[in-house]
Protein backbone atom coordinates (compact mmCIF):
# COMPACT_ATOMS: atom_id res chain seq x y z
CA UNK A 1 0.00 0.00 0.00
CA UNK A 2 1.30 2.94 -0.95
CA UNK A 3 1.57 6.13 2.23
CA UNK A 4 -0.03 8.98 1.12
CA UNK A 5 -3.29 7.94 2.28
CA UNK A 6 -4.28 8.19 6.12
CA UNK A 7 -5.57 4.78 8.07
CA UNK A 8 -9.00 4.41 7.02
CA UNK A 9 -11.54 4.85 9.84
CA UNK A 10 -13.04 1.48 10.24
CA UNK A 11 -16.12 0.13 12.02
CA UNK A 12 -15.92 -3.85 13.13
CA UNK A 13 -18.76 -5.21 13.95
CA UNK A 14 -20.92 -8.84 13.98
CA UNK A 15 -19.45 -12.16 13.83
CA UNK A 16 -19.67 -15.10 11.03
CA UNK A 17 -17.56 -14.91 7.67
CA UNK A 18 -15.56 -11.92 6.21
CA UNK A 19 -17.84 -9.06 4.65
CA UNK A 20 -15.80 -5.49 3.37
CA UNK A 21 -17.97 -2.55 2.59
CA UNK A 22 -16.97 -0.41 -0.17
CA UNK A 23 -19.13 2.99 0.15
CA UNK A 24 -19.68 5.27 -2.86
CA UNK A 25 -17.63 8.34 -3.53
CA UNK A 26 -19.94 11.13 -1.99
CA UNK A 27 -21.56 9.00 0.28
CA UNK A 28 -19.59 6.91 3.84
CA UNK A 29 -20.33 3.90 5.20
CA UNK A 30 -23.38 5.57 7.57
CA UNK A 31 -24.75 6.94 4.26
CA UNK A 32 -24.95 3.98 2.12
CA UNK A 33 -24.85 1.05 4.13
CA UNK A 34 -26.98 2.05 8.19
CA UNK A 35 -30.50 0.49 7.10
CA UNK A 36 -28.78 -2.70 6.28
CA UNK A 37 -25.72 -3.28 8.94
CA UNK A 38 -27.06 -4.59 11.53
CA UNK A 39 -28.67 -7.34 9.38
CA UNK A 40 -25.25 -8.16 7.58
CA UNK A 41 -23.64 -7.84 11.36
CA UNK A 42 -26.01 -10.64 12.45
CA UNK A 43 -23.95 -13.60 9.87
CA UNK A 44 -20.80 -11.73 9.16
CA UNK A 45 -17.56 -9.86 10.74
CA UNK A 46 -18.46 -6.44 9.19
CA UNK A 47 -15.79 -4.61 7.78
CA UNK A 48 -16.76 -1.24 7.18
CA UNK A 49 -14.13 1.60 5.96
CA UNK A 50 -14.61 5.43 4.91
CA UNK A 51 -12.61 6.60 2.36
CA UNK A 52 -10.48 9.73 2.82
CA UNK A 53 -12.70 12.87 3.63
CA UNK A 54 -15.87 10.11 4.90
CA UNK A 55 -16.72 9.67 8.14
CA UNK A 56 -14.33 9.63 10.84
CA UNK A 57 -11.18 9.69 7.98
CA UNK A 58 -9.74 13.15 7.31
CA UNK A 59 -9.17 14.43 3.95
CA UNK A 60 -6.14 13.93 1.98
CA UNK A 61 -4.57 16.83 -0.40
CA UNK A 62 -3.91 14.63 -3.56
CA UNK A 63 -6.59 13.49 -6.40
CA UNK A 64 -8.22 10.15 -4.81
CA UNK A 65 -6.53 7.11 -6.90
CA UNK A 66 -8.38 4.16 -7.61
CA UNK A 67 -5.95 1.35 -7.00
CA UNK A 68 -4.44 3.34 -4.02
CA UNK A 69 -8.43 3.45 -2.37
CA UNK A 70 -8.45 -0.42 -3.28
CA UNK A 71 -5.34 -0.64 -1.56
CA UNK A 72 -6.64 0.64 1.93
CA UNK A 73 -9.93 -0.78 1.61
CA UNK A 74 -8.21 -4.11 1.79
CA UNK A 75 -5.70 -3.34 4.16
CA UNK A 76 -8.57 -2.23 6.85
CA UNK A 77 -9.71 -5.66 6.41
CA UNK A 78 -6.43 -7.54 6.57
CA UNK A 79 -5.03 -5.13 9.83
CA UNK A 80 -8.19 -6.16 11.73
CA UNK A 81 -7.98 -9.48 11.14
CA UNK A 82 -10.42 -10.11 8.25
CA UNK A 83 -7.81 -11.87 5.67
CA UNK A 84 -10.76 -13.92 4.25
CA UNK A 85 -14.01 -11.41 3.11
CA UNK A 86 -16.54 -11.07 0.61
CA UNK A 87 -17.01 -7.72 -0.81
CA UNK A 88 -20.01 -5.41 -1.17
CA UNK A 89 -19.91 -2.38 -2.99
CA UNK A 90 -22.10 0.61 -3.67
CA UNK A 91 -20.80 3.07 -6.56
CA UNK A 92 -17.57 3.84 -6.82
CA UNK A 93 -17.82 0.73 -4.30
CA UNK A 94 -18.17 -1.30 -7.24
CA UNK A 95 -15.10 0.28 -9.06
CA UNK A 96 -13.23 -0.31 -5.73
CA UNK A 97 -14.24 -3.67 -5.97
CA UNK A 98 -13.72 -4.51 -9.26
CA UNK A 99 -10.28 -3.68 -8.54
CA UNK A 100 -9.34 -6.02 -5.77
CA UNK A 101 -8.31 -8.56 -8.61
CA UNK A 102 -4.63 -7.82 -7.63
CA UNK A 103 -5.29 -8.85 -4.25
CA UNK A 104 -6.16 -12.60 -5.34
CA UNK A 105 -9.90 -11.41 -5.32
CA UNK A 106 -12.53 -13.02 -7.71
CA UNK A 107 -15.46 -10.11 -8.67
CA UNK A 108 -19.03 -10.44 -10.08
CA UNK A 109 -20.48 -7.22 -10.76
CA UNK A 110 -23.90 -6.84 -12.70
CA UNK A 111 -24.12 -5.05 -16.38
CA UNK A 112 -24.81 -1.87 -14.24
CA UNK A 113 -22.33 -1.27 -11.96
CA UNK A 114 -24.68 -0.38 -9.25
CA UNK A 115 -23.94 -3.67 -7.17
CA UNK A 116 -20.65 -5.83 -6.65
CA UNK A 117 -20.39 -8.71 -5.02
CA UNK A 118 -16.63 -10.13 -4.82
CA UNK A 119 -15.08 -12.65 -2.64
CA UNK A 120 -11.59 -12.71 -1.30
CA UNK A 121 -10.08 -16.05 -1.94
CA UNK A 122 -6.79 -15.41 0.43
């Protein structure tokens, strides 16, 4: 991972298999993903980041890069823990996700882009 991004502010929550949230780029994980957490925290070990300038993360002075964002996303995962995780993505979520093929992840996104649903394989 590369440094010029800050640690990701990260909410852990619910037990069961590996699940990463990957927000969309205006929203944060409160934004796109409250209704639904505590339903995916009742079968999975909720990994939920927000990206730079979400939530609790501050903002960073460069342009936000893609592969760097994919980069963090995973390592807030990994650092807690998580090494094994399905991923959900909203938006730019999806982009994130569609991404994590580097990482030894395999994706399924539908014709939209709205929705991705990957799963981490390591």
């Amino acid at each position: 991972m590369r440094n010029s991004f800050p640690a990701l502010a990260t909410t852990l929550t619910g037990t069961g298999p590996g699940l990463l949230l990957a927000h969309g780029a205006t929203g944060s994980i409160e934004d796109n993903f409250a209704p639904v957490l505590p339903a995916l925290a009742a079968a999975h070990t909720v990994v939920a980041p927000d990206y730079p300038g979400s939530g609790e993360t501050p903002v960073v002075d460069a342009p936000l890069d893609l592969a760097e964002l994919t980069d963090s996303v995973v390592d807030s995962a990994v650092q807690r823990g998580v090494g094994r995780f399905a991923v959900l993505g909203f938006s730019l979520g999806t982009l994130a996700g569609t991404g994590l093929g580097d990482h030894g992840v395999a994706t399924l996104c539908d014709h939209r882009g709205d929705l991705c649903l990957c799963c981490h394989r390591g």
